[in-house]
Protein backbone atom coordinates (compact mmCIF):
# COMPACT_ATOMS: atom_id res chain seq x y z
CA UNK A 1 -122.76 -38.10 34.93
CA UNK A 2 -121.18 -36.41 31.73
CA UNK A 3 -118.30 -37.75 29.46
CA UNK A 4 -115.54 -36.43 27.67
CA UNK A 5 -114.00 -38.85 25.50
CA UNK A 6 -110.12 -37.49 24.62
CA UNK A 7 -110.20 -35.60 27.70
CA UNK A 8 -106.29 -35.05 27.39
CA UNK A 9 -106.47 -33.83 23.76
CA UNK A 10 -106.73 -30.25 22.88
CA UNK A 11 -110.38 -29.68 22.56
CA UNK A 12 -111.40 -32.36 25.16
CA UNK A 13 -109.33 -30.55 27.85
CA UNK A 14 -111.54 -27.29 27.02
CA UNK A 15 -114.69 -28.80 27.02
CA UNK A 16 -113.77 -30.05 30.79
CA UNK A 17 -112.75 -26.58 31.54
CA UNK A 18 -116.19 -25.18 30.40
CA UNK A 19 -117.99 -28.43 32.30
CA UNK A 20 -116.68 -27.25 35.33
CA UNK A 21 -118.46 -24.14 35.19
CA UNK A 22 -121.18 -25.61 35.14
CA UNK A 23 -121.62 -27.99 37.14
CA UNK A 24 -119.12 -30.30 40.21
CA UNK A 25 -116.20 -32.21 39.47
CA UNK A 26 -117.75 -35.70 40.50
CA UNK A 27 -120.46 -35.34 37.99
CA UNK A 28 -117.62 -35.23 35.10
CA UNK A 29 -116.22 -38.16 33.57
CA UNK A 30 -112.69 -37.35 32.23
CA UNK A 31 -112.09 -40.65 29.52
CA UNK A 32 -108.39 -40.86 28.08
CA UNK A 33 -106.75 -43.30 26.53
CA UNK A 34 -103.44 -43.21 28.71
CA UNK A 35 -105.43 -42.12 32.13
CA UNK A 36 -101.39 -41.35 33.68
CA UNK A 37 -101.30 -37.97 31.45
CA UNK A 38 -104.84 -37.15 33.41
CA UNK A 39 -103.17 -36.38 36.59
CA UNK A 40 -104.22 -32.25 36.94
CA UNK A 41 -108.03 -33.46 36.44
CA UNK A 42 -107.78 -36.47 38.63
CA UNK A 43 -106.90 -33.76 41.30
CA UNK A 44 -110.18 -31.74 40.75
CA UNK A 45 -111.74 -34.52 42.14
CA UNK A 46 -112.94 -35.72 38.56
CA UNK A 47 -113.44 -39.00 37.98
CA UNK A 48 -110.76 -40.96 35.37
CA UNK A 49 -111.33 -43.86 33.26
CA UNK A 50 -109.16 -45.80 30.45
CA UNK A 51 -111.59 -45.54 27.02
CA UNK A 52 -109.38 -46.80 23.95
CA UNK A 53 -111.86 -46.11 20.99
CA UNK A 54 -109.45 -49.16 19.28
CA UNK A 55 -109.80 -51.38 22.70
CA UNK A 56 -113.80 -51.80 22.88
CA UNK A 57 -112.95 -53.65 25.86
CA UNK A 58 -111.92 -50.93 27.52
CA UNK A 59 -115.65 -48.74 26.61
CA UNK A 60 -118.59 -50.25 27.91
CA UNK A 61 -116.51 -50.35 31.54
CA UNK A 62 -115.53 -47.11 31.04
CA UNK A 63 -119.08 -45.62 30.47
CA UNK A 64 -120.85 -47.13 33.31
CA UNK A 65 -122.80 -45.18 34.85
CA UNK A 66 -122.50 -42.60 31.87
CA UNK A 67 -126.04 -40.53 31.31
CA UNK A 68 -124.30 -38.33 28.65
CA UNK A 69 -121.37 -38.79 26.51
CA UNK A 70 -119.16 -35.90 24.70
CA UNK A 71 -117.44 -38.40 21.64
CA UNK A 72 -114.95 -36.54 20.00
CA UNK A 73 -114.58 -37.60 16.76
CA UNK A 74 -111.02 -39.17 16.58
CA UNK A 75 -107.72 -38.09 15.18
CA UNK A 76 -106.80 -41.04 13.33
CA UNK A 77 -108.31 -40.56 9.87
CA UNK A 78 -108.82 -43.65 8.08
CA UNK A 79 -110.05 -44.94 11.58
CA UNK A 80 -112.78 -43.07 12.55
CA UNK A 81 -115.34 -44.95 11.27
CA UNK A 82 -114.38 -48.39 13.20
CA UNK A 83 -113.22 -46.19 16.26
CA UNK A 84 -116.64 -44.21 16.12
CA UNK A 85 -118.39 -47.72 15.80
CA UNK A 86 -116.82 -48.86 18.87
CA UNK A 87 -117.78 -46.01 21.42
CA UNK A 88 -121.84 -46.06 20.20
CA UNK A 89 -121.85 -49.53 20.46
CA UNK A 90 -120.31 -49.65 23.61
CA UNK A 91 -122.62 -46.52 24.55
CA UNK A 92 -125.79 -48.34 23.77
CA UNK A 93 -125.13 -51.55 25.87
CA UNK A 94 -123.82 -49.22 29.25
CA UNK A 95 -127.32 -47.32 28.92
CA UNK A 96 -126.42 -43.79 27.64
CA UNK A 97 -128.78 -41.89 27.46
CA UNK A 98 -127.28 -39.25 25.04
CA UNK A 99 -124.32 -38.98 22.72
CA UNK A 100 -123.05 -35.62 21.64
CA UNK A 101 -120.50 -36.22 18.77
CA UNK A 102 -118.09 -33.81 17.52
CA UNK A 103 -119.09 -33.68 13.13
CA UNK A 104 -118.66 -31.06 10.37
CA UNK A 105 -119.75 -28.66 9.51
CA UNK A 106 -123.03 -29.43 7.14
CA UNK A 107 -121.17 -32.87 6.91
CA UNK A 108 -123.81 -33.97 4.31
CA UNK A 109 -123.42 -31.42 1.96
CA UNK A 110 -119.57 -30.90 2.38
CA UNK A 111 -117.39 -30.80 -0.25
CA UNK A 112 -114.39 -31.67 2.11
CA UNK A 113 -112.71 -35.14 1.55
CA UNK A 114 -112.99 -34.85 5.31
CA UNK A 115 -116.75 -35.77 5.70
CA UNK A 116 -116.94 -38.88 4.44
CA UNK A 117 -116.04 -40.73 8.11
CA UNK A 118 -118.30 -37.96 9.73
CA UNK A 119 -121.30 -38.67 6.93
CA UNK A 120 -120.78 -42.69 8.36
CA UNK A 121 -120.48 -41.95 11.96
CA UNK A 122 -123.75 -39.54 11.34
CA UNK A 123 -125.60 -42.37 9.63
CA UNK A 124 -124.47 -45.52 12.43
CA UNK A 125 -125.87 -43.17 15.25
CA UNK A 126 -128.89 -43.00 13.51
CA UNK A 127 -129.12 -46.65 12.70
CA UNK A 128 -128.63 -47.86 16.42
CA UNK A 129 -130.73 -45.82 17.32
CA UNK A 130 -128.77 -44.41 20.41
CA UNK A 131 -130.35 -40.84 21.41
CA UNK A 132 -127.75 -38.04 20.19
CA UNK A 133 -127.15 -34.26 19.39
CA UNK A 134 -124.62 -33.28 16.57
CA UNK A 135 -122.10 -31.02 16.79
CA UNK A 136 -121.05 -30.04 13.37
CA UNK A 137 -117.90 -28.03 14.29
CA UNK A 138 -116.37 -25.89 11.75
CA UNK A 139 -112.70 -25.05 11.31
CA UNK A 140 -110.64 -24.34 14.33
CA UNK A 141 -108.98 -21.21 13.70
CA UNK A 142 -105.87 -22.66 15.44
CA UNK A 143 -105.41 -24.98 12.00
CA UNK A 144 -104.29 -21.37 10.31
CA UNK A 145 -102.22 -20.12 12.99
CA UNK A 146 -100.24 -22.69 13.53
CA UNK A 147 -98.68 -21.74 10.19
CA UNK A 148 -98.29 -18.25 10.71
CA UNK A 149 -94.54 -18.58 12.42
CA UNK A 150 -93.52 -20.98 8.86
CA UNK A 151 -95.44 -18.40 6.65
CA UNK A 152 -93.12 -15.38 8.15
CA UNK A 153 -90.10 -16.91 8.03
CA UNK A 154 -90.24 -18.40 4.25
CA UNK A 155 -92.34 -14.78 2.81
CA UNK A 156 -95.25 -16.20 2.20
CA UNK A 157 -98.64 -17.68 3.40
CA UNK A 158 -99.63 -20.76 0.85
CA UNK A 159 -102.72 -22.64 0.72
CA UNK A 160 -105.18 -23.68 -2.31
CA UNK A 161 -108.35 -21.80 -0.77
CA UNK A 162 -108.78 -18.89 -3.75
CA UNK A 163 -111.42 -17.03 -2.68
CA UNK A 164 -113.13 -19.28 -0.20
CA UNK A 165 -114.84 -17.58 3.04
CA UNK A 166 -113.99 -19.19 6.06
CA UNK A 167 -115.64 -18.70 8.98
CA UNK A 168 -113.66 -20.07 11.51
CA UNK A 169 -113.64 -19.91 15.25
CA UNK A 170 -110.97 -20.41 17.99
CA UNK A 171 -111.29 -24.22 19.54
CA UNK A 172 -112.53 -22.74 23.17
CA UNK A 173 -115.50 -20.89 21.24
CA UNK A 174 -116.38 -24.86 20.26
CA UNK A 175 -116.03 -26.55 23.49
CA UNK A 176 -118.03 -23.90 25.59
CA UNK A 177 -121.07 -24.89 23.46
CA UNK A 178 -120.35 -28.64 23.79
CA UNK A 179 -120.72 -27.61 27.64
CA UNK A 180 -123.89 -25.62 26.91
CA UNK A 181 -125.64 -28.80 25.39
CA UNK A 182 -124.15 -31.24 27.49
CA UNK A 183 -125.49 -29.52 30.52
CA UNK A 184 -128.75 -27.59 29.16
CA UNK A 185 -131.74 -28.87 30.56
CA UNK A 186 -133.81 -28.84 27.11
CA UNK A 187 -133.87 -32.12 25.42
CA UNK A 188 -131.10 -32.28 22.63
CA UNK A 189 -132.13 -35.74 21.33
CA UNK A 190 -132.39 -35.35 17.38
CA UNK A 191 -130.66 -31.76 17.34
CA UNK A 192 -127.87 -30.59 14.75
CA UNK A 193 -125.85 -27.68 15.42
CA UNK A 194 -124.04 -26.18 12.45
CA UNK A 195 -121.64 -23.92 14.42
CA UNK A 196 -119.12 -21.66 12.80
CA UNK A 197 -117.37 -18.28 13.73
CA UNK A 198 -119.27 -14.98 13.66
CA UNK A 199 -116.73 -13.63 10.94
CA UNK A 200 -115.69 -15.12 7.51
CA UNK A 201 -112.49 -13.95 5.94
CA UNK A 202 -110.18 -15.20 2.92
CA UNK A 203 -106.47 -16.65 3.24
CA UNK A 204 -106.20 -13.22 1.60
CA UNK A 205 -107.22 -11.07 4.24
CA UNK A 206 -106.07 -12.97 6.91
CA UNK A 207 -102.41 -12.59 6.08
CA UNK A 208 -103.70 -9.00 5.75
CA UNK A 209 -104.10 -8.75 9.13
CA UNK A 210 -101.40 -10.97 9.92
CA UNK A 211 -99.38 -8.24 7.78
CA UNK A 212 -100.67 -5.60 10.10
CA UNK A 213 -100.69 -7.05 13.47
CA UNK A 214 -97.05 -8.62 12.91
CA UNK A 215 -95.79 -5.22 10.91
CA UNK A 216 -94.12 -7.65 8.32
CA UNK A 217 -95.83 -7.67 4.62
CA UNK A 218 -97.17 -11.66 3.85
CA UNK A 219 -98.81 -12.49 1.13
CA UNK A 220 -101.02 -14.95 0.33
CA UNK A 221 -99.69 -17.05 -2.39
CA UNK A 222 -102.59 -19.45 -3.98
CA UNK A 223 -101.70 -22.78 -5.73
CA UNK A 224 -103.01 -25.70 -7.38
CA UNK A 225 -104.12 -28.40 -4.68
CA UNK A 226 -101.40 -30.78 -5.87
CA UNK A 227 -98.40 -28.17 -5.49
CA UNK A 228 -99.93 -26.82 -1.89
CA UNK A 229 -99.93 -31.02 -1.08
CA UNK A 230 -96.20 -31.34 -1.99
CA UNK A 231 -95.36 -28.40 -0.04
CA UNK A 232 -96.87 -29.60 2.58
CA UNK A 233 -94.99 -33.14 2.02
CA UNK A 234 -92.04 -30.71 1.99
CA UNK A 235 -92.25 -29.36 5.03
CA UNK A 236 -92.45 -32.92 6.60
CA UNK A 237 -96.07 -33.60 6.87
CA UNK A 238 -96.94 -37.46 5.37
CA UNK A 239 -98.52 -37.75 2.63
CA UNK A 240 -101.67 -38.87 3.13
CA UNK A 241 -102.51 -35.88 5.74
CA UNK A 242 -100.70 -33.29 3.12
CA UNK A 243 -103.27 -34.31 0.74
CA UNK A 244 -106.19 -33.75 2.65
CA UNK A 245 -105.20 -30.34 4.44
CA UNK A 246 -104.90 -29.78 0.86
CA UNK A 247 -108.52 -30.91 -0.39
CA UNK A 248 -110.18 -28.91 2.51
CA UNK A 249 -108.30 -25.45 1.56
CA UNK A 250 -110.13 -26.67 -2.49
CA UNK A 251 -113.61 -27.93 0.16
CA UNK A 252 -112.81 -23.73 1.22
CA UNK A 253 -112.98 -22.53 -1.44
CA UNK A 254 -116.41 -24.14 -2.59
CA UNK A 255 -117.62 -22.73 0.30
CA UNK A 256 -117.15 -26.39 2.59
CA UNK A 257 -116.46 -23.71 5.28
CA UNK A 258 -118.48 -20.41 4.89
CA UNK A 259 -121.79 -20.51 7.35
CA UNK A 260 -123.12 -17.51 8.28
CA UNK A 261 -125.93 -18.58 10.74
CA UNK A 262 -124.06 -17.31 13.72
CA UNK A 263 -125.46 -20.88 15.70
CA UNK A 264 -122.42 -20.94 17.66
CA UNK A 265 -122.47 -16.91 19.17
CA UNK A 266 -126.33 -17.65 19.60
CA UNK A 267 -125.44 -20.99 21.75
CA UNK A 268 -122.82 -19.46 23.75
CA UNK A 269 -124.30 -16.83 24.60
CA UNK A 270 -121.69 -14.09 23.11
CA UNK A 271 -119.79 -13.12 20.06
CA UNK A 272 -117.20 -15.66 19.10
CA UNK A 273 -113.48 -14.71 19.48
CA UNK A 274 -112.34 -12.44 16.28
CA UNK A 275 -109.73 -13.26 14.20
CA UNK A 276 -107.67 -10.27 15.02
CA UNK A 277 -107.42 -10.92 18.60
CA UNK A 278 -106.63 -14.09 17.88
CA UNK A 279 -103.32 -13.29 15.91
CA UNK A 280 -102.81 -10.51 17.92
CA UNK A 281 -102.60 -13.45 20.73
CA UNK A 282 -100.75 -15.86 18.71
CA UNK A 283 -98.07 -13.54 17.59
């Protein structure tokens, strides 16, 4: 059986969708922390189980059974480490026979703030010893157009990126190849994807085709990395988070998330989703 750990979160509820292509609802493993919000997979005939990555007592129950696991690294930063800690170990003593987990892009090299959990989670599955594939996902292209509707409204898209090519990809272009290596028949044991979107743009030229696609002229307006934190603070985000959407538009513009090895497209099978049809959705 195959595992999707956050199978109610955004990208966890893709990856199902994918797995289901693939192959039948009773060999999927749908693993939530509050299993009542599961209730449209539970009626696909997939099987539901409570995993807590803070709760260990809740894992190695949970993975019984379990020949591959999907972990998705966590949303708690300044957790993940412990939580990550809790799902191998709890993978190891159930028997799993291969973890896929959800990294960064060339996590060891990164100059994102945001590695550093990824760079430990990396190293513990390596020290246990616990067969696994990485996925070093790059940015979601969904983290930039969420602030399209705030950019419009206020004149102005802000960020700290200068230059930096991104080469992001939408978050279903991710979770399709998490079903091709959950369910591909090679062995993955040892493998590192660094997946990223087929194009690279700057904050520049995307709110050029923002511009375009909406008809309404929004520049990009680049800051210091302080300043783009405290507008962030401004517009209600804490702190802590401000300042680190903040260092990985500075990791952008070191390059932290320009790849240009088109892993992703190859995986899948087809180009990822372009940018423009992306806004063009979003808008």
């Amino acid at each position: 059986m195959i595992a999707v750990t956050g199978a109610t979160g955004q990208l966890g509820q893709l990856v199902i969708k994918h797995l289901l292509k693939k192959t039948s609802p009773d060999q999927i493993v749908a693993l939530a922390r509050n299993p009542e919000k599961t209730g449209a997979l539970k009626d696909l005939g997939i099987d539901i189980r409570q995993a807590d990555y803070s709760k260990p007592e809740t894992l190695t129950t949970a993975f019984k059974g379990v020949k591959k696991l999907l972990l998705i690294s966590s949303s708690e930063v300044g957790q993940r480490t412990v939580q990550h800690k809790n799902v191998i170990d709890a993978a190891k003593t159930a028997g799993v026979e291969l973890i896929a987990y959800t990294s960064l892009l060339r996590a060891d090299s990164s100059p994102l703030a945001l590695a550093a959990e990824h760079i430990a989670t990396e190293a513990y599955l390596k020290e246990t010893g616990v067969p696994h594939v990485l996925l070093r996902n790059g940015w979601y292209t969904e983290n930039y157009l969420l602030s399209i509707a705030p950019a419009l409204a206020n004149g102005a898209f802000i960020g700290c990126a200068k230059d930096g090519k991104i080469s992001s990809s939408a978050r279903e272009d991710y979770a399709e190849a998490a079903a091709v290596v959950l369910t591909s028949a090679e062995d993955q044991r040892g493998k590192v994807y660094e997946l990223a979107g087929d194009e690279s743009y700057t904050l520049a030229e995307l709110c050029a085709i923002i511009s375009e696609t909406s008809g309404k002229e929004l520049p990009y307006l680049d800051m210091p990395e302080a300043d783009f934190a405290k507008a962030l603070e401004g517009a209600g985000l804490p702190a802590p988070f401000a300042a680190l959407l903040a260092n990985s538009d500075t990791g952008a513009s070191q390059g932290g998330l320009f790849d240009d090895s088109h892993t992703l497209s190859s995986l899948i099978g087809h180009p990822t989703q372009s940018l423009r049809q992306l806004v063009k959705a979003f808008l």
